[in-house]
Protein backbone atom coordinates (compact mmCIF):
# COMPACT_ATOMS: atom_id res chain seq x y z
CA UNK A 1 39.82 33.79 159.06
CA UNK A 2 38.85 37.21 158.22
CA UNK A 3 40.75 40.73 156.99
CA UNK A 4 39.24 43.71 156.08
CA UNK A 5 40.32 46.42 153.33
CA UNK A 6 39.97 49.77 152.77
CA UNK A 7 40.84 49.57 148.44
CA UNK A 8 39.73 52.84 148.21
CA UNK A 9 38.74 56.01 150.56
CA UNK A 10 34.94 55.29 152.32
CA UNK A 11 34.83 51.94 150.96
CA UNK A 12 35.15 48.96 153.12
CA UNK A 13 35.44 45.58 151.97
CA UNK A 14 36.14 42.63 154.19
CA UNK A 15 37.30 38.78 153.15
CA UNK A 16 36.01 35.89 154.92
CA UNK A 17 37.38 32.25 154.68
CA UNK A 18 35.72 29.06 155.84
CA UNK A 19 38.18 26.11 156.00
CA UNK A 20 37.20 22.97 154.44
CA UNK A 21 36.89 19.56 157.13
CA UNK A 22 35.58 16.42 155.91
CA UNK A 23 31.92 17.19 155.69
CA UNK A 24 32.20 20.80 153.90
CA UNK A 25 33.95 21.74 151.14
CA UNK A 26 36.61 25.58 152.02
CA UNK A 27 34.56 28.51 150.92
CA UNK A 28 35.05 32.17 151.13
CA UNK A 29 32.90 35.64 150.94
CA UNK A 30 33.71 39.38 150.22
CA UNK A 31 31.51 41.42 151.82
CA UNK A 32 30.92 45.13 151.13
CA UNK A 33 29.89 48.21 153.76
CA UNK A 34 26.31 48.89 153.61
CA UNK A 35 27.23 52.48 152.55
CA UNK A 36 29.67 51.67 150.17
CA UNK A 37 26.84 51.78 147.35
CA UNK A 38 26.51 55.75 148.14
CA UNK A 39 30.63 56.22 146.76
CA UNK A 40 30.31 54.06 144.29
CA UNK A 41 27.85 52.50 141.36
CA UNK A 42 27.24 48.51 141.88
CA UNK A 43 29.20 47.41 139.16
CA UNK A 44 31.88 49.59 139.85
CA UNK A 45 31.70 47.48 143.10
CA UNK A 46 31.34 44.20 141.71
CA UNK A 47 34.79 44.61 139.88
CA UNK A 48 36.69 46.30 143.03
CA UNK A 49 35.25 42.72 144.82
CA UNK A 50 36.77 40.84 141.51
CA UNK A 51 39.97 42.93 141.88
CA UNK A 52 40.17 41.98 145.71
CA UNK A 53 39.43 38.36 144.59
CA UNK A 54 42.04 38.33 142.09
CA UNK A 55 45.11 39.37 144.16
CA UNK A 56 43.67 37.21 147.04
CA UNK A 57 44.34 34.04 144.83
CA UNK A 58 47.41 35.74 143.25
CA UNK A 59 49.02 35.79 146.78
CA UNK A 60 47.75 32.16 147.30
CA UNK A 61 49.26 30.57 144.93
CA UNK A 62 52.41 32.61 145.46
CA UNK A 63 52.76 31.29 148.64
CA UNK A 64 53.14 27.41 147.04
């Protein structure tokens, strides 16, 4: 399952989710635009990602 985001203009973020089975434990990834280090510094990036993370699992567990 995917989505992608647009948090803020000319930066693109996207959310992937693997699904656990038996063999492999769920996982997920948040990946960034290639260009999206020309907008913005790389820790301003990292905490936009943590910000993305943090209402991803806010709307998770909302949904229990």
């Amino acid at each position: 399952m995917a989505y992608a985001f647009l948090p803020l203009p000319r930066i693109r973020l996207a959310s992937i989710l693997y699904p656990g089975d038996d063999e492999f434990p769920a996982r997920a990834s948040v990946l960034f635009d290639a260009a999206s280090s020309h907008y913005m510094t790389t820790d301003g990036l990292a905490l936009l990602g943590a910000g993305l993370v943090g209402r991803l699992i806010k709307a998770g567990n909302a949904l229990k």
